[in-house]
Protein backbone atom coordinates (compact mmCIF):
# COMPACT_ATOMS: atom_id res chain seq x y z
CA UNK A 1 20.21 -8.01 16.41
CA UNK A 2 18.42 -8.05 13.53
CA UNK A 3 15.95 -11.19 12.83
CA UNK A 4 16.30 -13.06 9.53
CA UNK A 5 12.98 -12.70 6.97
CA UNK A 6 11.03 -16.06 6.88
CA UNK A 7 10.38 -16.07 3.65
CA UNK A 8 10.07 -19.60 3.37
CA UNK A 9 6.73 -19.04 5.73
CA UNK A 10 5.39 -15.91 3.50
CA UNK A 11 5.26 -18.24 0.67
CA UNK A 12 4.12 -21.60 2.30
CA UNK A 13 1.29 -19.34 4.06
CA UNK A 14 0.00 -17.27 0.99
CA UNK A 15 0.13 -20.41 -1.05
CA UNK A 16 -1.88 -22.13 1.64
CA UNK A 17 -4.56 -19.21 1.36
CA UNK A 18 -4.58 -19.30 -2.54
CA UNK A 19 -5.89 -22.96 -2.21
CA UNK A 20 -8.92 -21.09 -0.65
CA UNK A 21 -9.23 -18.95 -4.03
CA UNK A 22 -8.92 -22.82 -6.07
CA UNK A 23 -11.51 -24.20 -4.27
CA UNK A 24 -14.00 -21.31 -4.23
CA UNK A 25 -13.02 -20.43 -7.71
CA UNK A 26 -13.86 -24.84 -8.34
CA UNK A 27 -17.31 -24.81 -6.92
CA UNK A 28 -18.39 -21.17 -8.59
CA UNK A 29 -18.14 -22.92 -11.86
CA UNK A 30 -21.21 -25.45 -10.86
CA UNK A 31 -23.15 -22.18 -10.99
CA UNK A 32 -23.02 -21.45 -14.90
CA UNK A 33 -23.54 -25.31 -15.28
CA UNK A 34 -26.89 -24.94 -13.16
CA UNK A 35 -28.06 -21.84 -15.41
CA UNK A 36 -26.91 -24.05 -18.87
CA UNK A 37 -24.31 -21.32 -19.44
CA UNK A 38 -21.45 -22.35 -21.15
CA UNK A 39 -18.43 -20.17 -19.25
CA UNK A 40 -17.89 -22.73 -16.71
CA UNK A 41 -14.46 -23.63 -17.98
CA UNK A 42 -13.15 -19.95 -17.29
CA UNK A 43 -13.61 -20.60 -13.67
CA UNK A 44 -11.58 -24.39 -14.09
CA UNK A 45 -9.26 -22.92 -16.06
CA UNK A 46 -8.79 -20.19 -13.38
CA UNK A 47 -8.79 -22.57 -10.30
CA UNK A 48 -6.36 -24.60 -12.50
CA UNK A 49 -3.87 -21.70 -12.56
CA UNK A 50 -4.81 -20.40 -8.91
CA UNK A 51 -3.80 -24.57 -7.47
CA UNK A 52 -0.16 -24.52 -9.12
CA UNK A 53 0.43 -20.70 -8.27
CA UNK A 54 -0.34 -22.15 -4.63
CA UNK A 55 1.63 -25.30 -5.42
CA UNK A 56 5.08 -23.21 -6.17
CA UNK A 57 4.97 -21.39 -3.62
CA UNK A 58 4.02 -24.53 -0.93
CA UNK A 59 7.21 -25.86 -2.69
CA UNK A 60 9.38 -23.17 -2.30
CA UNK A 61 7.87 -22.37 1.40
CA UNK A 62 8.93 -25.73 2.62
CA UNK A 63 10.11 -26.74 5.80
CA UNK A 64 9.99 -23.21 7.53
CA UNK A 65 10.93 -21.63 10.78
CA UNK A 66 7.46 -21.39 12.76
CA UNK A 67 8.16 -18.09 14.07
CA UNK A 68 6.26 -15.11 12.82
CA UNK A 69 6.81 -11.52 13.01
CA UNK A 70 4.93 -7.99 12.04
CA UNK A 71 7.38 -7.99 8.93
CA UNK A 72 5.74 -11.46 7.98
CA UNK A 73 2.64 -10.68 9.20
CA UNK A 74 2.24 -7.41 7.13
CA UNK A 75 3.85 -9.21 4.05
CA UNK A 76 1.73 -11.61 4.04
CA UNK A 77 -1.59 -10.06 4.45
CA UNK A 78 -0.66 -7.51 1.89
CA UNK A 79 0.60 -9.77 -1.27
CA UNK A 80 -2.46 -12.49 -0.39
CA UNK A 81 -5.23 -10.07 -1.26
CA UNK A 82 -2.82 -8.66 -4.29
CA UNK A 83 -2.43 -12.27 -5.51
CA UNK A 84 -6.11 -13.02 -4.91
CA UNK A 85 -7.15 -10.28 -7.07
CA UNK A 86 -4.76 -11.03 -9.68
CA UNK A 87 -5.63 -14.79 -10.05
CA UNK A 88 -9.75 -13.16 -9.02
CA UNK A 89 -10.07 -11.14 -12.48
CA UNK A 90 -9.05 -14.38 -14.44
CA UNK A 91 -12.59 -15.14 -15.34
CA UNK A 92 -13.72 -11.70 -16.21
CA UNK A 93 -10.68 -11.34 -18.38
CA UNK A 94 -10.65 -14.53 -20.23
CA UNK A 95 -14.55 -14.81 -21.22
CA UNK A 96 -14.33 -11.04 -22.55
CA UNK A 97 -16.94 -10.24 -20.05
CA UNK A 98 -14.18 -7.31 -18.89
CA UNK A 99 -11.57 -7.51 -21.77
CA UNK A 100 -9.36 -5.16 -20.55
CA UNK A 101 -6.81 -6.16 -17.83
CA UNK A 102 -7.01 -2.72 -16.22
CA UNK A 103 -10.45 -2.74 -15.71
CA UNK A 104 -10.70 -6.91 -14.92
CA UNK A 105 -8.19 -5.97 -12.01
CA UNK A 106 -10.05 -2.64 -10.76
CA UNK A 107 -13.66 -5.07 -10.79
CA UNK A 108 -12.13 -7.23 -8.77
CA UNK A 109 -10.12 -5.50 -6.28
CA UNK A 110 -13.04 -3.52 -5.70
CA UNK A 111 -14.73 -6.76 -4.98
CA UNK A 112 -12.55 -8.42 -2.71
CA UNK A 113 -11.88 -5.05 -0.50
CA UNK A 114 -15.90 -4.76 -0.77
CA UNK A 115 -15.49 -1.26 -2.24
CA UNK A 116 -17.93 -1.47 -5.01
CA UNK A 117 -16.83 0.60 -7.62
CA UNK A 118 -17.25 -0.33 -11.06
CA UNK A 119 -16.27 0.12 -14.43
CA UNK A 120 -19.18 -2.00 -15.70
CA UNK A 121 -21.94 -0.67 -17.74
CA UNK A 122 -23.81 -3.41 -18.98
CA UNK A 123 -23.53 -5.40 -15.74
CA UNK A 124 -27.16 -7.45 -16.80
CA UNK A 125 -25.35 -8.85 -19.59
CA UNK A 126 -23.03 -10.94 -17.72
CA UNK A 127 -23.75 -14.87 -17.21
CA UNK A 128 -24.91 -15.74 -13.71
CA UNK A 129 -21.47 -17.43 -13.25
CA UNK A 130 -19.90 -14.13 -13.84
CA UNK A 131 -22.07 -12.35 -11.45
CA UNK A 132 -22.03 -14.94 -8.55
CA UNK A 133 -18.22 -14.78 -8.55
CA UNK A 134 -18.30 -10.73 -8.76
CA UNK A 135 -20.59 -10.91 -5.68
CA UNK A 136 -18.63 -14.01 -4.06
CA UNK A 137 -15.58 -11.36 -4.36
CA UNK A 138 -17.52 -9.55 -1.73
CA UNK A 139 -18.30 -12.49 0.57
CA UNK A 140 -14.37 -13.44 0.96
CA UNK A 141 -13.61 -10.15 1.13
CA UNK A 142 -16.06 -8.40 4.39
CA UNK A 143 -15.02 -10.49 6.79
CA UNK A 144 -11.43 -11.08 5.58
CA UNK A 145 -9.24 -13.36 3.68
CA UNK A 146 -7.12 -14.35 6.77
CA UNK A 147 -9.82 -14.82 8.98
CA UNK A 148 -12.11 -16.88 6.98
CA UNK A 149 -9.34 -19.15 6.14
CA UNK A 150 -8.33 -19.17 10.17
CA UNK A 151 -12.09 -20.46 10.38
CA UNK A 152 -12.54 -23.25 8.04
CA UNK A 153 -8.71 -24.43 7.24
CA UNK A 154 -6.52 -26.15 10.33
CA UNK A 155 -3.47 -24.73 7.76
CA UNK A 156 -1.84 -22.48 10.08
CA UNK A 157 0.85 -24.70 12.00
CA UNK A 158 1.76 -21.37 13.65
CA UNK A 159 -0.13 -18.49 15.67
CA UNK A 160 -2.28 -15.95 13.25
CA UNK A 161 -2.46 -13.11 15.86
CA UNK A 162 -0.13 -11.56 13.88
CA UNK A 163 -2.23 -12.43 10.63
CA UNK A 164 -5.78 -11.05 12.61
CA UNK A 165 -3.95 -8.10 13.38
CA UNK A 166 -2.71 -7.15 9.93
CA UNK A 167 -6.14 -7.80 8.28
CA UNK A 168 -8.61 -6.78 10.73
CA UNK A 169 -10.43 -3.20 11.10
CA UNK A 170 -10.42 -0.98 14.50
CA UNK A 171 -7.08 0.47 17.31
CA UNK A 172 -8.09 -2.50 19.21
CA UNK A 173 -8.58 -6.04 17.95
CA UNK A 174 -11.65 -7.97 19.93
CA UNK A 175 -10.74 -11.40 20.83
CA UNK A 176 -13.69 -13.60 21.98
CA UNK A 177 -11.95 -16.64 22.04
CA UNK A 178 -8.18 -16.93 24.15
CA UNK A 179 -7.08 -18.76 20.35
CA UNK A 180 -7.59 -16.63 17.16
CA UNK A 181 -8.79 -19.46 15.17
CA UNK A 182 -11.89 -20.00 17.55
CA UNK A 183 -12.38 -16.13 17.63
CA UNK A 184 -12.35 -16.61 13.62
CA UNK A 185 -14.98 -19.28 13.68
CA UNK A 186 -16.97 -17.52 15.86
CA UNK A 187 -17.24 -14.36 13.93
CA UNK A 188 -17.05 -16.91 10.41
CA UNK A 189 -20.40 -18.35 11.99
CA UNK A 190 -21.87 -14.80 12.73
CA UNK A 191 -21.39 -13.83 9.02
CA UNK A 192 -22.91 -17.11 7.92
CA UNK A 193 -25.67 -16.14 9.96
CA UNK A 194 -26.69 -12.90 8.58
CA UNK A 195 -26.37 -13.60 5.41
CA UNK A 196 -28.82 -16.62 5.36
CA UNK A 197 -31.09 -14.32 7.14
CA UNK A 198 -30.94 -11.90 4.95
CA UNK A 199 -31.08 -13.94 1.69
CA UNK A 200 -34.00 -15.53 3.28
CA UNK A 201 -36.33 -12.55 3.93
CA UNK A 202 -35.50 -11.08 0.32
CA UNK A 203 -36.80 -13.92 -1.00
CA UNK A 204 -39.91 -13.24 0.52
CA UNK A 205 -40.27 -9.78 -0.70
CA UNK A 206 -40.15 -11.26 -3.95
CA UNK A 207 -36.18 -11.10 -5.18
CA UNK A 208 -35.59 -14.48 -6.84
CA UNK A 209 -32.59 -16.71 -5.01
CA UNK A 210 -29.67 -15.78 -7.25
CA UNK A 211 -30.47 -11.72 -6.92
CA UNK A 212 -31.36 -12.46 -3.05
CA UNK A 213 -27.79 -14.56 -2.47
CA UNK A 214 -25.75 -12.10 -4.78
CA UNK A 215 -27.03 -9.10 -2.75
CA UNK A 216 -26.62 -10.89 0.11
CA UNK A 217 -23.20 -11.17 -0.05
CA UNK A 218 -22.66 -7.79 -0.70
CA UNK A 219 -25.21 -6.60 1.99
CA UNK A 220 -23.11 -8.33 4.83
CA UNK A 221 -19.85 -7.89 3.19
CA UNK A 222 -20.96 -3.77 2.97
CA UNK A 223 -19.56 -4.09 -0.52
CA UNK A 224 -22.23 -3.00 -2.86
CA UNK A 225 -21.82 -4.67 -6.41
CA UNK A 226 -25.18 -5.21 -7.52
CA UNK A 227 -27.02 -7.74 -10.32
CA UNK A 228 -28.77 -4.92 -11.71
CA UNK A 229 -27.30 -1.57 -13.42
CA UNK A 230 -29.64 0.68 -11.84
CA UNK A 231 -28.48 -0.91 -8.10
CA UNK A 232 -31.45 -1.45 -5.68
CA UNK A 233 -34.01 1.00 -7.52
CA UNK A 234 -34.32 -1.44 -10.01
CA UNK A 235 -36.80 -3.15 -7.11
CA UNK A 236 -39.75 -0.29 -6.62
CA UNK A 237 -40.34 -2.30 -3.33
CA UNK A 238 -40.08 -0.38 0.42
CA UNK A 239 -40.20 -3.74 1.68
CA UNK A 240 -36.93 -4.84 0.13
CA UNK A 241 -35.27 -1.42 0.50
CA UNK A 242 -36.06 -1.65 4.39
CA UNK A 243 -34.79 -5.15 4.28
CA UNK A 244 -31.34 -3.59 3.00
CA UNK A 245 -31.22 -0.63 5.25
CA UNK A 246 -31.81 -2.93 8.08
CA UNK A 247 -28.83 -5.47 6.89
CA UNK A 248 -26.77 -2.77 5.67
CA UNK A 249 -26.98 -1.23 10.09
CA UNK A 250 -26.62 -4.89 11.49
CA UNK A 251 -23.26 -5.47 9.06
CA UNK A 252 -21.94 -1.88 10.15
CA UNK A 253 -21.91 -3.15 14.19
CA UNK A 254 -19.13 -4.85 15.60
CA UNK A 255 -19.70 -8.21 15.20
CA UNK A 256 -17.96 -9.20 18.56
CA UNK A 257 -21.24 -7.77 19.96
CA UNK A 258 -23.20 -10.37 18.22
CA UNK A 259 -21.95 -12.91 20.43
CA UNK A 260 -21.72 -11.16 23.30
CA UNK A 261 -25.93 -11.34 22.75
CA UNK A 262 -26.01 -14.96 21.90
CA UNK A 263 -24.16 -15.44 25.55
CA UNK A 264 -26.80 -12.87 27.23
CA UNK A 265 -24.07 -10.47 28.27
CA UNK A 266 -26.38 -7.45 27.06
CA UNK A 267 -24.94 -4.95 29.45
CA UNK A 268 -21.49 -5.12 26.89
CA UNK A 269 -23.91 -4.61 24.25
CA UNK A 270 -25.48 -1.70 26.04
CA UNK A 271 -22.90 0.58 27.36
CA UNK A 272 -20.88 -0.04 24.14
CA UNK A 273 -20.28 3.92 23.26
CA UNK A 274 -19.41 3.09 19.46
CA UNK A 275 -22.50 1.36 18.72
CA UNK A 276 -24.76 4.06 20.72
CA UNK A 277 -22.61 7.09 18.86
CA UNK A 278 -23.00 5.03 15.06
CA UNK A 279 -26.89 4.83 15.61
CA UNK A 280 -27.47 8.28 16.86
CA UNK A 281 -25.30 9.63 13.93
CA UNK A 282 -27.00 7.67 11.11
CA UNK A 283 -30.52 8.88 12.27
CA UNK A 284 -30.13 12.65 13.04
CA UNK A 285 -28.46 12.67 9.89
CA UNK A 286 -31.21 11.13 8.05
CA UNK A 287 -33.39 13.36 9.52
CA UNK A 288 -31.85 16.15 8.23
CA UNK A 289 -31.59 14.70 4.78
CA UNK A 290 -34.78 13.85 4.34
CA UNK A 291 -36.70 17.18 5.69
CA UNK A 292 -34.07 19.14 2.64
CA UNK A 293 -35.69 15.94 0.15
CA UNK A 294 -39.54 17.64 1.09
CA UNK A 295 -40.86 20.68 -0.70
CA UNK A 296 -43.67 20.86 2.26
CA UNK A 297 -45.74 23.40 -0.04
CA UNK A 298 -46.06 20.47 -1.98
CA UNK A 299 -46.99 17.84 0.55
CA UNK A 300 -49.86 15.73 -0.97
CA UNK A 301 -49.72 12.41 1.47
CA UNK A 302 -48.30 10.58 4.24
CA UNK A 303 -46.63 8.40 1.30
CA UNK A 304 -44.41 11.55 0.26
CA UNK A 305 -42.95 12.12 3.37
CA UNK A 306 -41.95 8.22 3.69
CA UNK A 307 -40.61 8.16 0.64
CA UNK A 308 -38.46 10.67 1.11
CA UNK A 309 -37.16 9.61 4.78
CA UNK A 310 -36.61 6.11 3.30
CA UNK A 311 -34.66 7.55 0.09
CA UNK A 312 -32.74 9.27 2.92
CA UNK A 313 -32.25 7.02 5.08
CA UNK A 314 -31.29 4.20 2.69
CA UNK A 315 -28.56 6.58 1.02
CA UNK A 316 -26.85 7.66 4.55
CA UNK A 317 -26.82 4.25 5.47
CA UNK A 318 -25.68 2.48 2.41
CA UNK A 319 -22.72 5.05 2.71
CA UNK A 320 -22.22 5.47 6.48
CA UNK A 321 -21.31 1.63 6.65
CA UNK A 322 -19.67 1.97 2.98
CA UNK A 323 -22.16 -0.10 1.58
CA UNK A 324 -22.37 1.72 -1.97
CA UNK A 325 -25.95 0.41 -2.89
CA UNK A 326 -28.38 3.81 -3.89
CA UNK A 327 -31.92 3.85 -4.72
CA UNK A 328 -31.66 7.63 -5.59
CA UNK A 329 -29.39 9.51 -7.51
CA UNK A 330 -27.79 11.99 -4.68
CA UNK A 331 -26.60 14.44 -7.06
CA UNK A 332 -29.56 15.76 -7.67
CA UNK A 333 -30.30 16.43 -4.31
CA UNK A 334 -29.33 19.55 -2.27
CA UNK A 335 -25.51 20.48 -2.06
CA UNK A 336 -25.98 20.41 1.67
CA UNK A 337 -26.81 16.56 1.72
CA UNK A 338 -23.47 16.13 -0.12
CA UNK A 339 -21.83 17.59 2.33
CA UNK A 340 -23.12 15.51 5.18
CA UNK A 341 -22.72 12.30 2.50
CA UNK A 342 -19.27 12.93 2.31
CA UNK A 343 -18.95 13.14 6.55
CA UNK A 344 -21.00 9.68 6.61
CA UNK A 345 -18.21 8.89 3.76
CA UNK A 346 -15.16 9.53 6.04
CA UNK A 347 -16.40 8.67 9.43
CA UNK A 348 -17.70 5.09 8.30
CA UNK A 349 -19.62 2.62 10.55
CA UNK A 350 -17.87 0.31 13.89
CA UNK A 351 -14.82 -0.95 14.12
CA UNK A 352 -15.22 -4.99 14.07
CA UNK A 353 -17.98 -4.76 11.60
CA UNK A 354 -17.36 -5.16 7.32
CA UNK A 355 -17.24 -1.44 6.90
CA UNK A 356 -14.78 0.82 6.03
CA UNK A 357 -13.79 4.60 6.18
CA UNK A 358 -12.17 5.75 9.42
CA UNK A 359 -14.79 4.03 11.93
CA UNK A 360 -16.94 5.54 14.62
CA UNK A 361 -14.55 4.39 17.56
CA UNK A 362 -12.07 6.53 16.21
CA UNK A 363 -13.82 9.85 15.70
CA UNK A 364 -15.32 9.28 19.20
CA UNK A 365 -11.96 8.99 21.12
CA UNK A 366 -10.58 11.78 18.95
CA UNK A 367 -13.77 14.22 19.48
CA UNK A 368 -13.55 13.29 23.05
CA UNK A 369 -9.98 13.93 22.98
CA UNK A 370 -10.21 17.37 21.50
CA UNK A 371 -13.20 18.31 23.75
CA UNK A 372 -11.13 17.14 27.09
CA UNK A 373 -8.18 19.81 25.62
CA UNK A 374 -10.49 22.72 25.76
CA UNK A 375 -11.30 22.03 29.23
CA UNK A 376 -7.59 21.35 30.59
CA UNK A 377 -6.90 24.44 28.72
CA UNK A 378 -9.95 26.41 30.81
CA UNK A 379 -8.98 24.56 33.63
CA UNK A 380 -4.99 23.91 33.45
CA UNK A 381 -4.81 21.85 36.70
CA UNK A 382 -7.29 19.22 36.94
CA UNK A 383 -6.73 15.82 35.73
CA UNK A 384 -9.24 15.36 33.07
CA UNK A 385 -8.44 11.64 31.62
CA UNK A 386 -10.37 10.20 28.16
CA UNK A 387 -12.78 7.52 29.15
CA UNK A 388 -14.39 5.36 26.35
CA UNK A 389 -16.93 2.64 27.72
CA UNK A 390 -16.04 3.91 31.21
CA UNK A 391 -12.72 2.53 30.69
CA UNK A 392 -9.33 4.80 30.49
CA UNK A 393 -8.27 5.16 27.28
CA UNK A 394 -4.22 4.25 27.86
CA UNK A 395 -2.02 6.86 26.26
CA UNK A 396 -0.20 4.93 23.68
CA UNK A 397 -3.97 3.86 21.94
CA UNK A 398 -4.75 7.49 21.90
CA UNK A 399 -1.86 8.52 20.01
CA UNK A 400 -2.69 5.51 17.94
CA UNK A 401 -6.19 6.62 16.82
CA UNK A 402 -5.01 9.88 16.67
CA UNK A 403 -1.98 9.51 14.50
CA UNK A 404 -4.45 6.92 12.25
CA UNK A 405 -6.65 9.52 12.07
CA UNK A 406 -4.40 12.81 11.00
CA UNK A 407 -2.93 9.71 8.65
CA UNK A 408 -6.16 8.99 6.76
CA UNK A 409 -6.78 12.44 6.24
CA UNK A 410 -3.61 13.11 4.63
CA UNK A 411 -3.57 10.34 2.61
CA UNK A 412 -7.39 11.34 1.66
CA UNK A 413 -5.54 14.34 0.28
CA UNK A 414 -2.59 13.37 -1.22
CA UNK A 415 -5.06 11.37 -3.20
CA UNK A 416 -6.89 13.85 -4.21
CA UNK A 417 -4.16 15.36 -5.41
CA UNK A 418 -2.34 12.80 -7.28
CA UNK A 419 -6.29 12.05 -9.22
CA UNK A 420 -6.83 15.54 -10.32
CA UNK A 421 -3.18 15.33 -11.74
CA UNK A 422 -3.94 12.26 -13.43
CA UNK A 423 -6.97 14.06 -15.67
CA UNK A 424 -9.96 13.59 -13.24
CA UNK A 425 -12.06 16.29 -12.47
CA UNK A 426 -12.05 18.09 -9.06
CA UNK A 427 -15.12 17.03 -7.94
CA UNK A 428 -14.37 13.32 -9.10
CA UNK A 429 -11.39 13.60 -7.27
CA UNK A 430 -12.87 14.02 -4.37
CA UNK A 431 -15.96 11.45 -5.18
CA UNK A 432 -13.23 9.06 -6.18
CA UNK A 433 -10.62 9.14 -2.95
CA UNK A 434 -12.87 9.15 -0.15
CA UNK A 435 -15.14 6.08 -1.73
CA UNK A 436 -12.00 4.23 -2.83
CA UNK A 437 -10.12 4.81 0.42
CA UNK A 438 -13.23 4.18 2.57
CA UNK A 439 -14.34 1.24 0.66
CA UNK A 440 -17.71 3.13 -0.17
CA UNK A 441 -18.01 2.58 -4.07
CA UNK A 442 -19.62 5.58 -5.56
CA UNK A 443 -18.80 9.13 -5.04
CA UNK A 444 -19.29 12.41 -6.91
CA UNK A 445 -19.78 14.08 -10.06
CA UNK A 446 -18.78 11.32 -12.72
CA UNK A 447 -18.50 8.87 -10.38
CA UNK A 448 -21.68 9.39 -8.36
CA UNK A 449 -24.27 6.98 -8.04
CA UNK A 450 -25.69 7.31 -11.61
CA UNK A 451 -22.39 7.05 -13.01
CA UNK A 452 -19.08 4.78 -12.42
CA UNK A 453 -15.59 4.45 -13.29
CA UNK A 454 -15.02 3.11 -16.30
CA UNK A 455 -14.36 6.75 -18.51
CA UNK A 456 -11.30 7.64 -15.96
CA UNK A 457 -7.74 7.38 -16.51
CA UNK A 458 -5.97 4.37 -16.66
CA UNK A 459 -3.56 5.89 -14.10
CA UNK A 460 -6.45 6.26 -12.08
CA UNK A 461 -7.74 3.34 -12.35
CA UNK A 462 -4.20 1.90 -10.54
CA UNK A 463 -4.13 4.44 -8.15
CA UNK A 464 -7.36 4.00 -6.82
CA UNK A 465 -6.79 0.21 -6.94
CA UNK A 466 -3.35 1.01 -4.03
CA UNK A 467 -6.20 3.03 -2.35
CA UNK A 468 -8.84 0.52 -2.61
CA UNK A 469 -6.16 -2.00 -0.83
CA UNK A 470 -4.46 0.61 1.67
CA UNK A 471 -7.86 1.37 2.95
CA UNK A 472 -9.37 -1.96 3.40
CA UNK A 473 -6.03 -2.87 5.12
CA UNK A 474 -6.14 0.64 7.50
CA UNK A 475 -2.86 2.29 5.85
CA UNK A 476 -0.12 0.35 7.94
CA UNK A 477 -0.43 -2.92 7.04
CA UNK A 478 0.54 -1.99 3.27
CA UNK A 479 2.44 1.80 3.91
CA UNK A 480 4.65 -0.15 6.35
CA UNK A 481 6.32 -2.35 3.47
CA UNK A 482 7.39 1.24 2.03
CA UNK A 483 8.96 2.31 5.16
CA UNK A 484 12.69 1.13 4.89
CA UNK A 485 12.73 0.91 8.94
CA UNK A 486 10.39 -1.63 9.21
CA UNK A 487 12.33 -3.83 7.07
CA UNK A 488 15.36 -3.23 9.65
CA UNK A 489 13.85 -4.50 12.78
């Protein structure tokens, strides 16, 4: 028998969670009155509209049934990021700072799914209130809507496993806490964590506190927006680039491993396969990188050859956890490092962490999957079971990871598709998918790291936005509300 829709609990919860937005969108507007900058009242206005949005739909979500399904779940997650986004590009849109709607939604979509890509190119001429709330887009958006509001709001009457699910990265979802909204807090507290630390030690390399919180944010979040045009070159400092590159690796490791340190269970941390396979990954490939970056019959000093490992390893890092910050313009490099950018693209950093793309986890149950077939097929009797962290991976999350996996890809391609339809070029196409699906920000040709997205189609622009969304979400959460099945059961 088919169960009834709550919809009276889709509204009262999404309106709970756009109070979040009001009150976020409320204390951003100090920051323009702190830098006597008179575009305060865009973000009042906006948390103005954002509290009686959340007000209708507390009113028409009243008195509802407690219980809570995928349907509701998936629903919910889905349309709360849509509406944040929607009520998110307010400010831009109403100042002028981004006058068109098109673009004031793509800005902030890409902020709040920490993709990065931008359509901005004068982004030094916008107020410090407009910047703080482009970068707070970030902040909300790494570790979650859902779960930062399961932290800090005792809103939820009912369970948000289903909620965690929906929103939250990886096959399996790491409780650390028997109740969700302890596991939230936990992880809420982790993110708090890093980011102090990190705004901290920028600050002593010399960033002011406004460019050191901003990139903060997006250095946790692995979103990527930056204060300056020119991204993290604009700072000709190794000392703040290796600041970044170490942030940038701490926010692409599951953060469940975090406190499994703070509560000295370091043999979790050490046997964990993802975290081992990420690291090992990230380095060889910035080897190889940075040795095709050296003409070596032009070697004049120990300060060329770091130079060029740290360009490489900042740019395989900031896109291997779909960061999106650059110090170096990659398409000028060798067409071989594009090739290995674009596998750092696809295969992302660990599940659990703020990073997107398909996540390390993944590609290692799937490689080990593959490599266990060859030998079954040399050796057709022997039981030859896929272990990952000396556990048995069960059948039905194998078929999961691989089903997510041959899913990504063809939506990656579809994509593709659909963009160089649209008027985009072939290689922007490409750039534009994998970045937008994957959360990294910028990708090839047009859209590289010296360029952005503001010249491409408006089509595009909304495609890449579903993309932007669908990836951040990992495909199901949002392709299931297409799926006229799921609405059946």
């Amino acid at each position: 028998m088919n169960k009834k829709f709550n919809y009276r609990l889709v509204f009262r919860m999404i309106g709970s969670l756009i109070l979040v937005e009001s009150v976020v969108l409320l204390l951003v507007s100090l920051v323009p009155l702190i830098y006597g900058e008179n575009d305060a009242g865009y973000f009042l206005i906006s948390s103005g509209i954002s509290t009686l949005l959340a007000a209708l739909f507390l009113l028409i979500g009243r008195n509802p049934s407690p219980t809570i399904g995928k349907r509701e779940g998936s629903v919910i997650v889905t349309f709360t990021w849509i509406v944040f986004s929607l009520i998110g590009l307010l400010p831009f849109w109403m100042s002028g700072s981004i006058p068109s709607f098109t673009n004031a939604y793509f800005e902030t979509i890409s902020g709040f799914t920490t993709t990065g890509a931008s359509i901005l190119n004068n982004i030094e001429e916008l107020s410090h209130g407009m910047l703080f709330w482009r970068s707070m887009t970030h902040w909300i958006g790494g570790l979650g809507i859902i779960v930062i509001s399961l932290a800090i709001l005792p809103v939820f009457s009912v369970s948000g496993t289903q909620l965690f699910a929906a929103e939250s990265s990886g096959p399996t979802k790491d409780k650390i806490h028997p109740k969700i909204s302890e596991t939230a807090k936990r992880l809420f507290l982790i993110y708090v964590i890093l980011t102090t630390a990190e705004t901290i030690l920028l600050r002593l390399g010399g960033m002011n506190w406004f460019d050191s919180v901003c990139h903060s944010f997006a250095t946790i979040a692995t979103g990527g927006f930056s204060t300056k045009q020119s991204s993290i070159a604009y700072w000709d400092s190794p000392y703040i680039q290796y600041i970044f590159i170490l942030f940038m690796i701490l926010s692409g490791i599951n953060f469940s491993l975090y406190y499994f340190g703070f509560k000295n269970k370091l043999k979790k941390i050490k046997e964990n396969e993802e975290l081992r396979y990420f690291l090992i990954i990230l380095f060889i490939f910035a080897f190889i990188v940075s040795l095709s970056l050296i003409d070596f019959s032009k070697i004049q000093s120990f300060q060329t050859l770091e130079s060029a490992w740290r360009d490489a390893l900042f740019t395989v890092t900031s896109l291997m956890t779909t960061t999106g910050f650059s110090t170096a313009d990659y398409m000028l490099w060798k067409p071989l490092t594009w090739v290995i950018l674009l596998m750092v693209m696809l295969t992302g950093a660990s599940a659990g962490s703020t990073s997107g793309g398909i996540k390390m986890i993944r590609i290692v149950i799937s490689a080990k999957a593959c490599y266990y077939e060859f030998r079954r097929l040399i050796h057709p009797n022997a039981v030859i079971p896929v272990r990952y962290n000396h556990y048995l991976v069960q059948t039905d999350v194998l078929t999961r990871v691989l089903a997510f996996v041959v899913l990504y890809l063809v939506v990656a391609g579809f994509g593709i598709m659909v963009l160089a339809m649209s008027g985009m070029g072939f290689i922007e196409s490409i750039g534009g998918t994998i970045t937008c699906l994957g959360g990294v920000g910028p990708g090839f040709g047009g859209v590289g790291p010296a360029g952005n997205y503001s010249e491409i189609p408006e089509f595009s622009k909304w495609f890449l936005s579903l993309m932007m969304l669908a990836g951040r979400l990992e495909l199901y959460t949002v392709f299931l509300l297409f799926t006229p099945a799921f609405w059946k059961k």
